[in-house]
Protein backbone atom coordinates (compact mmCIF):
# COMPACT_ATOMS: atom_id res chain seq x y z
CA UNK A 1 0.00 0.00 0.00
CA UNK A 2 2.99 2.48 1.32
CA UNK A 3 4.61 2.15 -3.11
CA UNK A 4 0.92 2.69 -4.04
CA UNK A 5 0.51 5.83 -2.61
CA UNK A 6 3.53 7.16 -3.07
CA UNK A 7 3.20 6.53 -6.61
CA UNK A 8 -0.47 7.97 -6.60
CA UNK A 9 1.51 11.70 -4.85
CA UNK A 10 3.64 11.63 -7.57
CA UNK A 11 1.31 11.58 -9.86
CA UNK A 12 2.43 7.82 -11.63
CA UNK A 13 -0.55 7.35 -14.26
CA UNK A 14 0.15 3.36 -14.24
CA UNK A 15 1.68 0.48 -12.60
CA UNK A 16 2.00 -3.29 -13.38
CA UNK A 17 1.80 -6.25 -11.02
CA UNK A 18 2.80 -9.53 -12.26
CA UNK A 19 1.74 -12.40 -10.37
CA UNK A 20 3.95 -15.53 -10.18
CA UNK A 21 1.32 -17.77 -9.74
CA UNK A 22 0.15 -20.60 -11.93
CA UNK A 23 -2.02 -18.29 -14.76
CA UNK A 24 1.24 -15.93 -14.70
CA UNK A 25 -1.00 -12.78 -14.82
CA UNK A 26 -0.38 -8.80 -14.48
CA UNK A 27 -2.39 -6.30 -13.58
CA UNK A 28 -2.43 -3.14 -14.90
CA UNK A 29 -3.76 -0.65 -12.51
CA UNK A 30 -4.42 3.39 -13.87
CA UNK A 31 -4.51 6.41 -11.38
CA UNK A 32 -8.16 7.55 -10.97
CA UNK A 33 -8.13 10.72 -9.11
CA UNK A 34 -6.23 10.28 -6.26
CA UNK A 35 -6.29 6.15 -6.19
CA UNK A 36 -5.37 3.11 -8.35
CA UNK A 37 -7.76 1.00 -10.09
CA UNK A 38 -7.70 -2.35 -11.81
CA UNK A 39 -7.66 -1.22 -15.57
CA UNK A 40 -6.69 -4.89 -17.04
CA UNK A 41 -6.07 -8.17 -15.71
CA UNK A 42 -3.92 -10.03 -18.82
CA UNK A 43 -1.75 -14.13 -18.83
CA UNK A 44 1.75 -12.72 -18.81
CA UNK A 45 2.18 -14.47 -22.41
CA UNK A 46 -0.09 -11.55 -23.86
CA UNK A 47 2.20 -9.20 -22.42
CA UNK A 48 5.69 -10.79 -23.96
CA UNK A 49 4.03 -10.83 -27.82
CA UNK A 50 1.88 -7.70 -27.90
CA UNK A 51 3.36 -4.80 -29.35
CA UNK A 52 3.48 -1.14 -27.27
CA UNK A 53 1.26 0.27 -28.77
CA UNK A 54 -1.51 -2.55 -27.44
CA UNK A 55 -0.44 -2.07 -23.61
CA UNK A 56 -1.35 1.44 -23.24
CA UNK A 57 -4.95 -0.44 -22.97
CA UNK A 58 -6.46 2.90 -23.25
């Protein structure tokens, strides 16, 4: 929570969590106002072929 917020005072417009579980999934989380929320949950494989342009996930 403590990176999160710090993140959200400076003003960071995204942040990615990947999650070494099984799926291998990130989340892509977007600054809304003042907090972070869950803009895209994705398998990790998606990330590692797409090109830039497809992760700004508008």
């Amino acid at each position: 929570m403590t990176k999160r917020n710090e993140y959200a005072a400076a003003n960071i417009p995204q942040y990615w969590v990947v999650d070494q579980n099984a799926a291998q999934t990130f989340a892509m989380h977007r600054l809304d106002g003042d907090r972070y929320a869950v803009r895209a949950t994705m398998p990790l494989a998606w990330v590692l072929n797409a090109t830039p342009a497809e992760h700004n996930l508008g």
